[in-house]
C-alpha atoms as a PDB file:
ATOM      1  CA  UNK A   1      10.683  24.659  17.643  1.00  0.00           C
ATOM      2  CA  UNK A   2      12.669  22.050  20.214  1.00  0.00           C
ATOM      3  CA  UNK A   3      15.397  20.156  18.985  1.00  0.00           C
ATOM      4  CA  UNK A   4      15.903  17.123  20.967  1.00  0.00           C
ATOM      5  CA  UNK A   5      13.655  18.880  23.549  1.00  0.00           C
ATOM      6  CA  UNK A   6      15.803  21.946  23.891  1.00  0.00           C
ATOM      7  CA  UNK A   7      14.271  25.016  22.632  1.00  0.00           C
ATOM      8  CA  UNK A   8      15.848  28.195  20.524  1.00  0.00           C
ATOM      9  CA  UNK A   9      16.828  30.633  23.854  1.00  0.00           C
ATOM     10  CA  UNK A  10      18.685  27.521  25.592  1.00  0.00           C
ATOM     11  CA  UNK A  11      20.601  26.507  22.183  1.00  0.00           C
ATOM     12  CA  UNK A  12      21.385  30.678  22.244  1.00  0.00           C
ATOM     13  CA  UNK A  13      22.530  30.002  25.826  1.00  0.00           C
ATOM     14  CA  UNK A  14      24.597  27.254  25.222  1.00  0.00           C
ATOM     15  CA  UNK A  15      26.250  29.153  22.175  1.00  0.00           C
ATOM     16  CA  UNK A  16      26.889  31.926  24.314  1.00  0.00           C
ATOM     17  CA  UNK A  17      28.575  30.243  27.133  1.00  0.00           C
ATOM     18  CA  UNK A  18      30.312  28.743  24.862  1.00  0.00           C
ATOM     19  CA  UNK A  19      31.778  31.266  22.927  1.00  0.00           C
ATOM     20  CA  UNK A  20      32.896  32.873  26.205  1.00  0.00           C
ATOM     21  CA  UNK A  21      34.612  29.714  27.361  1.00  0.00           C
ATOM     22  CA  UNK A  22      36.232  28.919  23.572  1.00  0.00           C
ATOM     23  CA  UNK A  23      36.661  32.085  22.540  1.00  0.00           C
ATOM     24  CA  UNK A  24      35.787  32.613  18.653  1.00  0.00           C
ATOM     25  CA  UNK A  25      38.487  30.230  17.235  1.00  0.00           C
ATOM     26  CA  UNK A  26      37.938  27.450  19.952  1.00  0.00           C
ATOM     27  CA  UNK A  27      34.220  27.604  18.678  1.00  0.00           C
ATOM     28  CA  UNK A  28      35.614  26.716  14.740  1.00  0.00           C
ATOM     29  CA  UNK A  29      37.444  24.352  15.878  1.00  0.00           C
ATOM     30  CA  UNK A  30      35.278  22.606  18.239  1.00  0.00           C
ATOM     31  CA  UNK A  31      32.751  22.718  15.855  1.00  0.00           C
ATOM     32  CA  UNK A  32      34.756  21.221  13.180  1.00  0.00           C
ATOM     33  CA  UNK A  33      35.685  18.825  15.513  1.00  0.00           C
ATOM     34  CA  UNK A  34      32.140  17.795  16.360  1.00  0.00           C
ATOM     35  CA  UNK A  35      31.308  17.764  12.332  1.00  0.00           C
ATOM     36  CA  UNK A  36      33.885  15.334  11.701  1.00  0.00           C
ATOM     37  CA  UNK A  37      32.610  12.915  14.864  1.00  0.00           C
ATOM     38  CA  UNK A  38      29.302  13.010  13.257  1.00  0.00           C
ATOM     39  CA  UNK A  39      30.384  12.333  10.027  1.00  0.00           C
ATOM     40  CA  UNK A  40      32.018   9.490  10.678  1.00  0.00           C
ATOM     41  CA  UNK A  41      29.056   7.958  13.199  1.00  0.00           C
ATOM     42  CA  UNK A  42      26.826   8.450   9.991  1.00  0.00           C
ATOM     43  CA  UNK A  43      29.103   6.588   7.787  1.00  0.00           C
ATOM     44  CA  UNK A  44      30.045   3.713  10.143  1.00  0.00           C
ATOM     45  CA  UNK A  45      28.838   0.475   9.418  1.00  0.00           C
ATOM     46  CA  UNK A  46      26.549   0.077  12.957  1.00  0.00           C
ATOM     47  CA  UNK A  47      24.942   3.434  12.353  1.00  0.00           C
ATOM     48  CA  UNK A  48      23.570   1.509   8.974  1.00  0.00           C
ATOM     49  CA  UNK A  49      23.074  -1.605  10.759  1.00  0.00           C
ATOM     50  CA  UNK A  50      21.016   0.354  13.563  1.00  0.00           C
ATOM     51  CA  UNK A  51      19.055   1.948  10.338  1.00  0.00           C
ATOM     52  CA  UNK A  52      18.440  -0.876   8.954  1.00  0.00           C
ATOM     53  CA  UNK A  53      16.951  -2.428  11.875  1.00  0.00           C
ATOM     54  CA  UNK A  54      14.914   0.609  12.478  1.00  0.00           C
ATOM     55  CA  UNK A  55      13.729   0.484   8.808  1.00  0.00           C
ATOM     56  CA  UNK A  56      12.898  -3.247   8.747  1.00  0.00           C
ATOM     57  CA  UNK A  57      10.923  -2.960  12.470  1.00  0.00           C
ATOM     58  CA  UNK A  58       9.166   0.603  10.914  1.00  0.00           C
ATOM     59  CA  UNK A  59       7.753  -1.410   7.741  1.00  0.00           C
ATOM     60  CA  UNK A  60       7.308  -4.947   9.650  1.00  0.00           C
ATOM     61  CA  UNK A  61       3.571  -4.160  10.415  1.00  0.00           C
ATOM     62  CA  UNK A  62       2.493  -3.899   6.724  1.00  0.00           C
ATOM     63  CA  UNK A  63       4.942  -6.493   5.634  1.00  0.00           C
ATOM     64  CA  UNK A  64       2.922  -9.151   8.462  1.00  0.00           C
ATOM     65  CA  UNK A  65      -0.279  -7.622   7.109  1.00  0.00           C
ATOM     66  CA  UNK A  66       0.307  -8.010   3.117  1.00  0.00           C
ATOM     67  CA  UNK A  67       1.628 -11.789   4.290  1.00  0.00           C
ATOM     68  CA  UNK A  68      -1.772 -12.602   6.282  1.00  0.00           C
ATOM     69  CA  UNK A  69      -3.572 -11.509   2.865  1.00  0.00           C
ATOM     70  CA  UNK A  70      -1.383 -13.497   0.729  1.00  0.00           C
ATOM     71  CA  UNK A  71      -2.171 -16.616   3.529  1.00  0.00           C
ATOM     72  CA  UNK A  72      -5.784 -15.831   3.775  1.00  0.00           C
ATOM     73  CA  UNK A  73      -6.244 -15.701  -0.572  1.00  0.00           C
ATOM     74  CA  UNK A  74      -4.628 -19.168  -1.074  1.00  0.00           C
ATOM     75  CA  UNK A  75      -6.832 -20.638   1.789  1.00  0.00           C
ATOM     76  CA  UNK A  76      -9.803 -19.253  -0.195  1.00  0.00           C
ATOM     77  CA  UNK A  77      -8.686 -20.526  -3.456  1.00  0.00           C
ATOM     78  CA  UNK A  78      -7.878 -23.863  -1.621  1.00  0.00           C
ATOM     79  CA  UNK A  79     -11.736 -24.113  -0.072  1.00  0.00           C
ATOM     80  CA  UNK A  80     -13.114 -22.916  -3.304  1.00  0.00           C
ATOM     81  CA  UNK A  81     -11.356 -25.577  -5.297  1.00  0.00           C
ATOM     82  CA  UNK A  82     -12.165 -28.211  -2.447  1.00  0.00           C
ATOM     83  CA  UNK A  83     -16.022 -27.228  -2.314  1.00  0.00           C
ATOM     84  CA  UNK A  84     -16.130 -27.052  -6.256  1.00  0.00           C
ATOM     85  CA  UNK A  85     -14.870 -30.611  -7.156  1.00  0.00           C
ATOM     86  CA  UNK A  86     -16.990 -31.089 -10.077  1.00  0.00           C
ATOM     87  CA  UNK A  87     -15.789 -28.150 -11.876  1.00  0.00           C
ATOM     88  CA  UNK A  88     -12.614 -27.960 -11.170  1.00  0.00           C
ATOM     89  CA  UNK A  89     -10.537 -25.958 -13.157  1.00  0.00           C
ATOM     90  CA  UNK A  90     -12.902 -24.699 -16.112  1.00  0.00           C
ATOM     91  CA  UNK A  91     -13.784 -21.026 -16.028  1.00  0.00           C
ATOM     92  CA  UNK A  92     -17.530 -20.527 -14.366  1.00  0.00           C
ATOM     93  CA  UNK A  93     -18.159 -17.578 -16.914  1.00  0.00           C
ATOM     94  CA  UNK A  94     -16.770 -19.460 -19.821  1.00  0.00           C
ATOM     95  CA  UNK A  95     -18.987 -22.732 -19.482  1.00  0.00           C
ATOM     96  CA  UNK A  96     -22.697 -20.554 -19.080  1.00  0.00           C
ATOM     97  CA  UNK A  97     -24.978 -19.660 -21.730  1.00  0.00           C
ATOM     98  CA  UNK A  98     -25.947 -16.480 -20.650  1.00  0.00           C
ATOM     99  CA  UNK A  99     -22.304 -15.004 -21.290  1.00  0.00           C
ATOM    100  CA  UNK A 100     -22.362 -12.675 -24.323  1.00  0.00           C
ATOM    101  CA  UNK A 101     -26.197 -11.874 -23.903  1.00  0.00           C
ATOM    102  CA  UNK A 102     -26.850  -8.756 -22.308  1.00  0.00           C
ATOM    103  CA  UNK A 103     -30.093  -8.517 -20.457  1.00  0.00           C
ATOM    104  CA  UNK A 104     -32.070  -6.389 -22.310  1.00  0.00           C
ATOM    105  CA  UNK A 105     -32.241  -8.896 -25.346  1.00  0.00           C
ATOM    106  CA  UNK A 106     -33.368 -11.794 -22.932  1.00  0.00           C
ATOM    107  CA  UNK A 107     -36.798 -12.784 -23.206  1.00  0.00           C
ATOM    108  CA  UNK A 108     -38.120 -15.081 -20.489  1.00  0.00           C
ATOM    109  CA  UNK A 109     -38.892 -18.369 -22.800  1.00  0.00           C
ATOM    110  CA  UNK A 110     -35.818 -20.594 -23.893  1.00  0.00           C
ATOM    111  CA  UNK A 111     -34.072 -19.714 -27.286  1.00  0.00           C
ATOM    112  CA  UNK A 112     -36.060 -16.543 -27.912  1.00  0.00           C
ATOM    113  CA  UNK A 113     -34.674 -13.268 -27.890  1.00  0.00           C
ATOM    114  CA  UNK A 114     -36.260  -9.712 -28.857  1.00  0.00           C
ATOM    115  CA  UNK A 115     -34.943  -8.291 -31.545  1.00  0.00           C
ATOM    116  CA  UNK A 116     -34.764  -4.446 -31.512  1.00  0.00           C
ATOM    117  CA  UNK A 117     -35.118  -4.106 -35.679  1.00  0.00           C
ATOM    118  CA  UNK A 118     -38.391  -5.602 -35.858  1.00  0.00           C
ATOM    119  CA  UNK A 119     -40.844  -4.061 -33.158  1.00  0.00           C
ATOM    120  CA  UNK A 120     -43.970  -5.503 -33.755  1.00  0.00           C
ATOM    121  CA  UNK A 121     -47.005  -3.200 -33.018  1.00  0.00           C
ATOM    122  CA  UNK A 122     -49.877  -3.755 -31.212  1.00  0.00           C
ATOM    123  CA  UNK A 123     -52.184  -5.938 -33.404  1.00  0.00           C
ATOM    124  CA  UNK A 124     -55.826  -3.801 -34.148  1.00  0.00           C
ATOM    125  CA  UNK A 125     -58.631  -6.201 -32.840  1.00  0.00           C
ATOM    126  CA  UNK A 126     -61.436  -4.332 -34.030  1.00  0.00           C
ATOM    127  CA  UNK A 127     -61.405  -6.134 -37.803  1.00  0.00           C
END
């Protein structure tokens, strides 16, 4: 475990020299003292500027990416509409006359369809 690259026995160093330096109550107090500077670099208006920024530049790849879709949809819809002129803006599914007839009740000739009540049987030929 390294926090900002320094590992557990150098923090234990560092707390040690420290301590003999400080002495006990210089420790509390310098480490109140460093609580309150970092409290108040947290709260400061640049510190949530320089979030902000890192936030915005963090997210700025997808945001580019969902734009280029956006771009790349309406340029489709354009073409289509372009390419399409005789249609325009009636629906393709609405204007067909297979819509609403499921394949199974198709029959190849126009205007007939099999109907599943009335199966005709095979006709005897031997009469």
């Amino acid at each position: 475990m390294n926090i900002f690259g320094i590992g557990p026995l150098e923090i234990i160093f560092v707390l040690i020299i420290g301590i003999l330096v400080l002495g006990p109550e210089g420790m509390i107090e310098a480490g109140k003292k460093m609580g309150r500077l970092m409290r108040s670099i947290i709260k400061s208006t640049w510190w949530q500027n320089i979030r902000q920024g890192m936030n915005e530049i963090q997210h700025l790849p997808h945001r580019l990416m969902r734009e280029a879709e956006l771009e790349e949809l309406n340029e489709l819809r354009k073409l289509t509409k372009d390419s399409l002129p005789s249609i325009g803006d009636q629906d393709l599914f609405k204007s067909s006359s297979w819509v609403g007839n499921s394949p199974q009740n198709m029959s190849p000739e126009k205007g007939s369809q099999k109907d599943p009540d009335n199966q005709s049987q095979p006709e005897d030929k031997s009469e």
